[in-house]
N, C-alpha and C. Protein backbone atom coordinates (compact mmCIF):
# COMPACT_ATOMS: atom_id res chain seq x y z
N UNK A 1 -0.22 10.00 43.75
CA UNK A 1 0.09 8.64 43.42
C UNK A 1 1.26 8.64 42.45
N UNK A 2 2.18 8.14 42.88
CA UNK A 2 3.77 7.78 42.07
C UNK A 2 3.85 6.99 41.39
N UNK A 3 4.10 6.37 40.15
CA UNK A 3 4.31 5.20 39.59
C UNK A 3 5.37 4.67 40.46
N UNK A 4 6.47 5.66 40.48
CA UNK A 4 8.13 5.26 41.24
C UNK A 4 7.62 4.05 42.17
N UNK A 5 6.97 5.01 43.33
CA UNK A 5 7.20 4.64 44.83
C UNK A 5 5.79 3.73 45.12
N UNK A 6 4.75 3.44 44.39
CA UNK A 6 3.65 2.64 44.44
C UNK A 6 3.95 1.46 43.21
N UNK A 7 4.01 0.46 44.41
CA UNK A 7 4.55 -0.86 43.52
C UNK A 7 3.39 -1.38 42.44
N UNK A 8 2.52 -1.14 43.14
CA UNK A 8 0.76 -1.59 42.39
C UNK A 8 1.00 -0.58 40.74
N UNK A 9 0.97 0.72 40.95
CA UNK A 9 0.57 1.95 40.11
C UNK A 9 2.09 1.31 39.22
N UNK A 10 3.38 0.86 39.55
CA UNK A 10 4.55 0.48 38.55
C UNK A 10 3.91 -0.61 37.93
N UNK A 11 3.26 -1.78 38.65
CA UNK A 11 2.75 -2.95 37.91
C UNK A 11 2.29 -2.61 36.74
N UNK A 12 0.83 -1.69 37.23
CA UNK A 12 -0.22 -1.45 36.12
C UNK A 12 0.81 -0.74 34.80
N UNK A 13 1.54 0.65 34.92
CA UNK A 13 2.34 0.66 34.10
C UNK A 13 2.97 -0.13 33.46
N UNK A 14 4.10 -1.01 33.58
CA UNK A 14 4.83 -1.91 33.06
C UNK A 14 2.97 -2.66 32.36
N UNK A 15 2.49 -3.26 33.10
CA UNK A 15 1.05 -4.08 32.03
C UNK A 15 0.45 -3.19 30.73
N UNK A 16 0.41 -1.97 31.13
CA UNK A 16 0.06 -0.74 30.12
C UNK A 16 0.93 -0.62 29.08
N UNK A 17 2.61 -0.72 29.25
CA UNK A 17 3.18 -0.57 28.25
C UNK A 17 3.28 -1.90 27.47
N UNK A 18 3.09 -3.13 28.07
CA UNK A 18 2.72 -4.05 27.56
C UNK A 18 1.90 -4.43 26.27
N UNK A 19 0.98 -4.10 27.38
CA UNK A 19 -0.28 -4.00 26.47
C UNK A 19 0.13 -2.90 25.07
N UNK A 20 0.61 -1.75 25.56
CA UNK A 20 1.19 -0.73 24.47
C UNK A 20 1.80 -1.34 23.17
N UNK A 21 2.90 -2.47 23.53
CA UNK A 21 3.42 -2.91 23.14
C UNK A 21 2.98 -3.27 21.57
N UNK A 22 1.92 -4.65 22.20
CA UNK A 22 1.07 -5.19 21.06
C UNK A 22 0.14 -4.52 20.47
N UNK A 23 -0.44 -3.35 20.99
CA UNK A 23 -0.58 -2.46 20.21
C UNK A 23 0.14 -1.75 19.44
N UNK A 24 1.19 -1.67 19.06
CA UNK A 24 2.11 -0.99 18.70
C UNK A 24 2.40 -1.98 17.57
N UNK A 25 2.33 -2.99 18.08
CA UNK A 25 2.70 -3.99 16.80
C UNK A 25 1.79 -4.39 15.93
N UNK A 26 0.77 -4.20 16.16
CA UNK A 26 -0.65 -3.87 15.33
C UNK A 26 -0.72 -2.96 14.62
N UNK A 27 -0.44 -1.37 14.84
CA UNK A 27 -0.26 -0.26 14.82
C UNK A 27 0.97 -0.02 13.68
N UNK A 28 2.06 -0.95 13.59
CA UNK A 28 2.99 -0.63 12.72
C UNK A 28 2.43 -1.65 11.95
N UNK A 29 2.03 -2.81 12.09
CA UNK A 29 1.43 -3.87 10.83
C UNK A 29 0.57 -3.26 9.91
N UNK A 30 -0.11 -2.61 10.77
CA UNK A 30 -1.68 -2.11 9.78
C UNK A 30 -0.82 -1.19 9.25
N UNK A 31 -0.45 0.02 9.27
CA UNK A 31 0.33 0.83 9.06
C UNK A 31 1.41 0.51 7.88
N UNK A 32 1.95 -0.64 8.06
CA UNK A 32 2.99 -0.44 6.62
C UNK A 32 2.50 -1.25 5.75
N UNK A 33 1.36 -2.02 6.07
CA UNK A 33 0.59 -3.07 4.84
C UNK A 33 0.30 -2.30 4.01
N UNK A 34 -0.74 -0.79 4.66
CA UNK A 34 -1.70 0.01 3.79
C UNK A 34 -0.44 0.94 3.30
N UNK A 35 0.45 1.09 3.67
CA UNK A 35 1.43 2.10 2.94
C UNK A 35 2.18 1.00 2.56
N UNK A 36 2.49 0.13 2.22
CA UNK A 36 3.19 -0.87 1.31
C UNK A 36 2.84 -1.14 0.27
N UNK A 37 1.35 -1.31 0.32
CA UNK A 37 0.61 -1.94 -0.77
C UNK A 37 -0.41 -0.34 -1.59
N UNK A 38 0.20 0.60 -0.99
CA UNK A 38 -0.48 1.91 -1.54
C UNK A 38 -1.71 2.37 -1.37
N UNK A 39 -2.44 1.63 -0.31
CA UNK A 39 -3.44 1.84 -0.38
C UNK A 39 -4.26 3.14 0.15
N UNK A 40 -3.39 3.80 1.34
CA UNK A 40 -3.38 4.94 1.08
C UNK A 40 -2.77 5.64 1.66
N UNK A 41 -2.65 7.58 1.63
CA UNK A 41 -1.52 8.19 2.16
C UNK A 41 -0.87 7.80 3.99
N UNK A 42 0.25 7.67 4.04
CA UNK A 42 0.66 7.40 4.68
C UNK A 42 -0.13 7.98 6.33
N UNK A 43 -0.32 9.66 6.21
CA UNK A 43 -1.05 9.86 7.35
C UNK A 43 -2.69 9.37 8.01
N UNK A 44 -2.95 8.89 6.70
CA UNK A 44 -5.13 8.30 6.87
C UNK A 44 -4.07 6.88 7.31
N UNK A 45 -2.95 6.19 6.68
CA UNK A 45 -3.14 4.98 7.20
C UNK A 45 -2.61 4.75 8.51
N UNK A 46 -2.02 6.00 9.14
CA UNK A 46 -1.22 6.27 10.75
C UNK A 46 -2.78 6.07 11.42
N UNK A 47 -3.55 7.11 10.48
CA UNK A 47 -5.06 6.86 11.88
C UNK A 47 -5.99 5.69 12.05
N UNK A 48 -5.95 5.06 10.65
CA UNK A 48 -6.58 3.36 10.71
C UNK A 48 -5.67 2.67 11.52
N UNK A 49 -4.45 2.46 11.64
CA UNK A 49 -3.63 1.45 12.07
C UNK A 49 -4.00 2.24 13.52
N UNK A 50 -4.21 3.22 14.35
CA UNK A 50 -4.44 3.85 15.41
C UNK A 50 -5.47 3.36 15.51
N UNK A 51 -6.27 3.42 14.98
CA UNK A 51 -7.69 2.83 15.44
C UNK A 51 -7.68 0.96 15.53
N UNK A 52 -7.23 0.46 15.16
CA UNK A 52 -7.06 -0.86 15.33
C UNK A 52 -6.24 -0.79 16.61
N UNK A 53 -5.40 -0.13 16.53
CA UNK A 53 -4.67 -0.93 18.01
C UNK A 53 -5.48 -0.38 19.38
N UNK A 54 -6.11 0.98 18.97
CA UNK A 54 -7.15 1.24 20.06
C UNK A 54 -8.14 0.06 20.69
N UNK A 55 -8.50 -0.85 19.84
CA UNK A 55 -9.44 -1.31 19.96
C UNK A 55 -9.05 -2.50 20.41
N UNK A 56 -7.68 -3.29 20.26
CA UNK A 56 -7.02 -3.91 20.93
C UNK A 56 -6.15 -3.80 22.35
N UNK A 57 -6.14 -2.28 22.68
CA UNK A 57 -5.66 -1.79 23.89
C UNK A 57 -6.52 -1.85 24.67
N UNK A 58 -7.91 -1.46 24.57
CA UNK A 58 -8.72 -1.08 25.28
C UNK A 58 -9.05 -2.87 26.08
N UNK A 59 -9.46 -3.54 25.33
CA UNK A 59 -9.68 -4.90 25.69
C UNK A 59 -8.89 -5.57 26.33
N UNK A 60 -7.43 -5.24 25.98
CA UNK A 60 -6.26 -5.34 27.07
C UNK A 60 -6.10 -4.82 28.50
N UNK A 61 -6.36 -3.67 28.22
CA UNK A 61 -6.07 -2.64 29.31
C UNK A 61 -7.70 -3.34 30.46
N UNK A 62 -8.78 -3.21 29.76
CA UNK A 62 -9.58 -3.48 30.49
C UNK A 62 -9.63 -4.85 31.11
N UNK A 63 -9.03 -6.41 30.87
CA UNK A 63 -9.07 -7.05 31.26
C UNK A 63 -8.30 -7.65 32.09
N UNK A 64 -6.90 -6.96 31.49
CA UNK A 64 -5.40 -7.22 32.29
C UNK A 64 -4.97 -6.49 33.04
N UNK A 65 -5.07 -4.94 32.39
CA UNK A 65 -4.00 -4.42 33.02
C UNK A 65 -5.15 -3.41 34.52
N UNK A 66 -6.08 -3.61 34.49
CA UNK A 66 -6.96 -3.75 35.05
C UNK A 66 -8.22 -4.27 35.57
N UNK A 67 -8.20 -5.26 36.00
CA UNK A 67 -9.26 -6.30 36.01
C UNK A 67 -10.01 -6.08 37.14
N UNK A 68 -9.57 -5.36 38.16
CA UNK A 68 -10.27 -4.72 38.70
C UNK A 68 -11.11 -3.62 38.83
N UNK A 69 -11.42 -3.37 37.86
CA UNK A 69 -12.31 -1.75 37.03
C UNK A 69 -13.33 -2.35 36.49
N UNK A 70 -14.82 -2.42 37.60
CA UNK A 70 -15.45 -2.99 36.68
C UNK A 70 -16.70 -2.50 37.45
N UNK A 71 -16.77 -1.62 38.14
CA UNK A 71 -17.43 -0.91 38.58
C UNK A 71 -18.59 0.08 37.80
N UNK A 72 -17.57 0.64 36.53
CA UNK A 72 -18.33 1.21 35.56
C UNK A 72 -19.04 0.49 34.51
N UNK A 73 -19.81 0.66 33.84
CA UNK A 73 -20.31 -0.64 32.90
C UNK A 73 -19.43 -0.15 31.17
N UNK A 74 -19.24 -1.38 30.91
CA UNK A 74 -18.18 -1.45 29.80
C UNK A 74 -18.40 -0.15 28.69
N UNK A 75 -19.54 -0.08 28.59
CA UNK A 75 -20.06 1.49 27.24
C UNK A 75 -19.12 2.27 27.84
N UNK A 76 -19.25 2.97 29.03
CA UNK A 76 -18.49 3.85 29.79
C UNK A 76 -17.35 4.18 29.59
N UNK A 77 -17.05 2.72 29.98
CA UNK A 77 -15.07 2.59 29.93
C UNK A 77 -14.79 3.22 28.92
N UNK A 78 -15.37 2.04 27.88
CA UNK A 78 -14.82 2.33 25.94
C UNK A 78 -15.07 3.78 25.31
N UNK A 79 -15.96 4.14 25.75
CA UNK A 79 -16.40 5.76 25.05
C UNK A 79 -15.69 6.84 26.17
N UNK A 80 -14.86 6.85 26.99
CA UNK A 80 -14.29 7.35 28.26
C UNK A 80 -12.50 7.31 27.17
N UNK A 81 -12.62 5.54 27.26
CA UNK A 81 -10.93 5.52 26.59
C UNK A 81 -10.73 5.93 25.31
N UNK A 82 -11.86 5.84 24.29
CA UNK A 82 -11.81 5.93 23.53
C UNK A 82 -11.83 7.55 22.85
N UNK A 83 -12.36 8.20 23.60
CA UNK A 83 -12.86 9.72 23.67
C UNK A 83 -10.85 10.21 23.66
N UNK A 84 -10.25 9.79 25.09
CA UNK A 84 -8.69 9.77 25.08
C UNK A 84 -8.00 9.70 24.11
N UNK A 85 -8.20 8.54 23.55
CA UNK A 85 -7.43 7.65 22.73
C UNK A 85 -7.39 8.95 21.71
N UNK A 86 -8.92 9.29 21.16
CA UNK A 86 -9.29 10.38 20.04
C UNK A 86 -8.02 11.48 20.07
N UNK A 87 -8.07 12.23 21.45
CA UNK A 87 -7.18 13.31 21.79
C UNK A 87 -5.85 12.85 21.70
N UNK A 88 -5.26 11.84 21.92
CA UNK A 88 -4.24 11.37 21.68
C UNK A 88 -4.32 11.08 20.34
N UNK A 89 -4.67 10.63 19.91
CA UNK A 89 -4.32 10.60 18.02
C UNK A 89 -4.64 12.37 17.29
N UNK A 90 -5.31 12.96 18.09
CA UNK A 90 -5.01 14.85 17.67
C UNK A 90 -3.32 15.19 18.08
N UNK A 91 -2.89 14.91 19.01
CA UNK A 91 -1.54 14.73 19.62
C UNK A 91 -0.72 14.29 18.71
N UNK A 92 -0.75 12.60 18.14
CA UNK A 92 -0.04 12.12 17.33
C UNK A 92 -0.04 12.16 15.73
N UNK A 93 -1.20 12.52 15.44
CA UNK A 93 -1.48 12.60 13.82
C UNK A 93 -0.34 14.02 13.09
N UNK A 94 -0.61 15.31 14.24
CA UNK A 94 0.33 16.49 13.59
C UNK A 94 2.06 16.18 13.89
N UNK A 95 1.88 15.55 15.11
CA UNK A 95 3.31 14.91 15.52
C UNK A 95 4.24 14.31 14.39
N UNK A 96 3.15 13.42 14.00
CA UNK A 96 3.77 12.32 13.02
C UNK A 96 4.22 12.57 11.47
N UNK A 97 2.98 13.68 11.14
CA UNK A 97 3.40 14.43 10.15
C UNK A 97 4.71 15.33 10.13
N UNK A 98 4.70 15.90 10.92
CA UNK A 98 5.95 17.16 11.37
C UNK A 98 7.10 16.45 10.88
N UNK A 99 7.25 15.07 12.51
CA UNK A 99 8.53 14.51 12.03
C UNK A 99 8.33 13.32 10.26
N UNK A 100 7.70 13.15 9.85
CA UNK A 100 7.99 12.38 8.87
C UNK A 100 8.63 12.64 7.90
N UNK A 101 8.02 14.09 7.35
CA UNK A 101 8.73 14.80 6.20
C UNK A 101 10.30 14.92 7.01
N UNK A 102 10.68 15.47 7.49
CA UNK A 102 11.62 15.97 8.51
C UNK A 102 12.57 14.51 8.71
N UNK A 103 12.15 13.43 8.67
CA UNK A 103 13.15 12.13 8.88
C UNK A 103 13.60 11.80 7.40
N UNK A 104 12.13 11.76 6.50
CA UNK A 104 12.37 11.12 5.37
C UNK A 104 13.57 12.20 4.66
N UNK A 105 13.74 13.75 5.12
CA UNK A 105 14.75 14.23 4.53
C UNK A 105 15.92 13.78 4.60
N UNK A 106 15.93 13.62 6.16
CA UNK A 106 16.90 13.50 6.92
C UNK A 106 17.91 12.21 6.56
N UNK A 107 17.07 11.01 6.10
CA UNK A 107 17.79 9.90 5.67
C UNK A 107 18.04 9.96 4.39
N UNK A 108 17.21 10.68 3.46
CA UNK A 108 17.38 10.69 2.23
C UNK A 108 18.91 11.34 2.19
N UNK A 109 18.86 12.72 2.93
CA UNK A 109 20.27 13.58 2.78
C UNK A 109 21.61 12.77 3.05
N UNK A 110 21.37 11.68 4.22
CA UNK A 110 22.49 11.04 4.58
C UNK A 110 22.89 9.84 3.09
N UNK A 111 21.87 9.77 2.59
CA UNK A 111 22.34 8.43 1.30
C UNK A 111 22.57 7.42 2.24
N UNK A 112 21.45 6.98 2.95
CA UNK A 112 21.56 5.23 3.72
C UNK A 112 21.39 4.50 2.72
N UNK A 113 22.04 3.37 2.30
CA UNK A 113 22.41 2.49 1.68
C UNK A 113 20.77 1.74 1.83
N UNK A 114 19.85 1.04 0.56
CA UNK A 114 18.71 0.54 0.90
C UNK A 114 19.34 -0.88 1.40
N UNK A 115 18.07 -1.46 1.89
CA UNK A 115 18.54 -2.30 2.29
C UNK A 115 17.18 -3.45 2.38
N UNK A 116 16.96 -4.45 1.69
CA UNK A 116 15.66 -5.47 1.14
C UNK A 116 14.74 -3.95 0.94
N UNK A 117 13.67 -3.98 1.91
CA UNK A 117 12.55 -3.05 1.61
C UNK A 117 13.32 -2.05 2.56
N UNK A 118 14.14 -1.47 3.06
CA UNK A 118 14.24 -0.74 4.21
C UNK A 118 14.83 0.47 3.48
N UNK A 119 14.20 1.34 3.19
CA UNK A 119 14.67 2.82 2.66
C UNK A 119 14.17 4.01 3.40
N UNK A 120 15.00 5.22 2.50
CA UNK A 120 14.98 6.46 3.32
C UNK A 120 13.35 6.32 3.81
N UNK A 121 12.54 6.35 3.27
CA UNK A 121 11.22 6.39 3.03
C UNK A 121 10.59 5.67 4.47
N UNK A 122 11.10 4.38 4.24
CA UNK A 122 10.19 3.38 4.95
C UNK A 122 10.89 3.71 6.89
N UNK A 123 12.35 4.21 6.77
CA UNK A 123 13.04 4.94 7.69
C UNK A 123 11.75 5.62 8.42
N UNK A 124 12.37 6.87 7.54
CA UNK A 124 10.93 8.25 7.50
C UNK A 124 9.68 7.65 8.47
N UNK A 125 9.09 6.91 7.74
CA UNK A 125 7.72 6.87 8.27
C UNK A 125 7.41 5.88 9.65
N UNK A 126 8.68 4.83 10.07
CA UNK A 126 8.24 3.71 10.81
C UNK A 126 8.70 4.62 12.28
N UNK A 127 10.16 5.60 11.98
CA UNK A 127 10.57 6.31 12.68
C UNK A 127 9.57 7.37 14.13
N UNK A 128 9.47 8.03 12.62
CA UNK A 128 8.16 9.07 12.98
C UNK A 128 7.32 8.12 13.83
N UNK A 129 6.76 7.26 13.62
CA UNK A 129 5.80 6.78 13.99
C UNK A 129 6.09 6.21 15.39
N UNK A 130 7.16 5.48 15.55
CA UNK A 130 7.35 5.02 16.72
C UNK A 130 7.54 6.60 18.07
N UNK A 131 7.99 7.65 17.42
CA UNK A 131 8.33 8.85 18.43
C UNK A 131 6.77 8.70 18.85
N UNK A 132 5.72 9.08 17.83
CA UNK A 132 4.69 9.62 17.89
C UNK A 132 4.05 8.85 19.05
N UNK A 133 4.29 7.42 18.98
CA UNK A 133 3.24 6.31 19.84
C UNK A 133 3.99 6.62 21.02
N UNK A 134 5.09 6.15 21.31
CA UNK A 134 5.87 6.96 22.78
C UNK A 134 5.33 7.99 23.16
N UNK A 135 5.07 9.33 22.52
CA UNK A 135 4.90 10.50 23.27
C UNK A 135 3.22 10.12 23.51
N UNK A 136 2.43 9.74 22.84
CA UNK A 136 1.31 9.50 23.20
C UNK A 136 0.90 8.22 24.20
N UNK A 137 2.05 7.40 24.25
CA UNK A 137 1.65 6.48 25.53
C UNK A 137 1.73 6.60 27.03
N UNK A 138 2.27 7.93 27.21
CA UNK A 138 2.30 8.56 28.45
C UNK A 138 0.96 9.16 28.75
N UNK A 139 0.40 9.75 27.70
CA UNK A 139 -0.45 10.87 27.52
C UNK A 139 -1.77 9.75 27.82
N UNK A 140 -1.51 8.72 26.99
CA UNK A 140 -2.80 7.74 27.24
C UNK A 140 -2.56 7.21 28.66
N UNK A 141 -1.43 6.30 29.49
CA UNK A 141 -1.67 6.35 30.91
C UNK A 141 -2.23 7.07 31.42
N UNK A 142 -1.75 8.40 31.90
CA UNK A 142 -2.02 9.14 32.91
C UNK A 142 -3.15 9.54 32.97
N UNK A 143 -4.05 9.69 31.62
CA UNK A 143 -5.03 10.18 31.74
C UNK A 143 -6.23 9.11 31.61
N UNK A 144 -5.91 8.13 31.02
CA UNK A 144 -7.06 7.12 31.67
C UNK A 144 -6.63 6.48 32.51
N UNK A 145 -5.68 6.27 33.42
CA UNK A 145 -5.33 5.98 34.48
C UNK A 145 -6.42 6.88 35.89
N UNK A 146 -6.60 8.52 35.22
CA UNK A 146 -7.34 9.11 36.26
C UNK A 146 -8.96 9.38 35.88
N UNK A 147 -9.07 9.11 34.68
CA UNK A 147 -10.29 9.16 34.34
C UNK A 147 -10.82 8.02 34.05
N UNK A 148 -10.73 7.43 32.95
CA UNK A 148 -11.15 5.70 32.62
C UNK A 148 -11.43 4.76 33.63
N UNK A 149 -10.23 4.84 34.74
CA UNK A 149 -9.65 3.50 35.74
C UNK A 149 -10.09 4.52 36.93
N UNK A 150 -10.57 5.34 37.41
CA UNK A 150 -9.88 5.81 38.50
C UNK A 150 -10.89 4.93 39.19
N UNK A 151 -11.82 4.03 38.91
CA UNK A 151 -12.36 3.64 40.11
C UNK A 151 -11.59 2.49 40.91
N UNK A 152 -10.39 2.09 40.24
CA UNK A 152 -9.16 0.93 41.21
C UNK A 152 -8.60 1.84 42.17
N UNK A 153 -8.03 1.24 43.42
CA UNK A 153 -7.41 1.95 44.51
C UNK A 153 -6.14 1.55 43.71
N UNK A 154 -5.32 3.19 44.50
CA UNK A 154 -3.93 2.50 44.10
C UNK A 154 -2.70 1.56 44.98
């Protein structure tokens, strides 16, 4: 099954990254509130803000971007996607660390001019973060695409 060449399997994608989307925007909200306001280190607040948008994907994914998956009973789904989701935040948590230190140098060394709240720092971490959710939103398709969903035809 192709995303390319199966118009159905491109839909659900494009709805997935969708859905990704607003997760993502959840994901950076929660994420720079709790590191704005200090509440705590930047990597515990990568995995709360992960866990919120999980929990908003899943409800997405299950109603939209598949509404035809309903074969399994909902516990299933959620402890199926969510089990994923887990492995994917093992994926993104060392990811995110790696590159963060590694950006926040990186802008610090260049001397970017701040700019309102926008510094080397806040660079650093929104950066990192966005690589991290990309490389893990593939990782989350494909694999609850064949495990989570596989009971939709494609």
């Amino acid at each position: 099954m192709s995303i390319i060449s199966n118009p159905k399997e491109r839909q659900r994608f494009i709805k997935f990254a969708v859905v990704g989307i607003i997760g993502a925007i959840i994901d950076f909200g929660v994420f720079n509130l709790l590191v704005h306001f200090d509440l705590m280190r930047p990597v515990y607040a990568s995995m709360i803000s992960f866990t919120m948008a999980v929990i908003s994907n899943f409800i997405w994914n299950r109603y939209w971007t598949y509404p035809d998956s309903r074969s399994k009973p909902i516990r299933h789904q959620l402890m199926m996607f969510a089990f994923i989701n887990v492995i994917g935040l093992g994926i993104r948590t060392p990811l995110f660390a790696f590159l963060e230190k590694r950006l926040i140098w990186f802008f610090d060394r260049m001397s970017f001019p701040r700019i309102a709240f926008i510094d080397h720092i806040f660079l650093g971490h929104n950066i990192a973060l966005a690589i991290a959710i990309i490389v893990v939103m593939f990782w989350n398709f494909y694999v609850n695409r064949y495990l989570t969903y596989n009971d939709v035809s494609a």
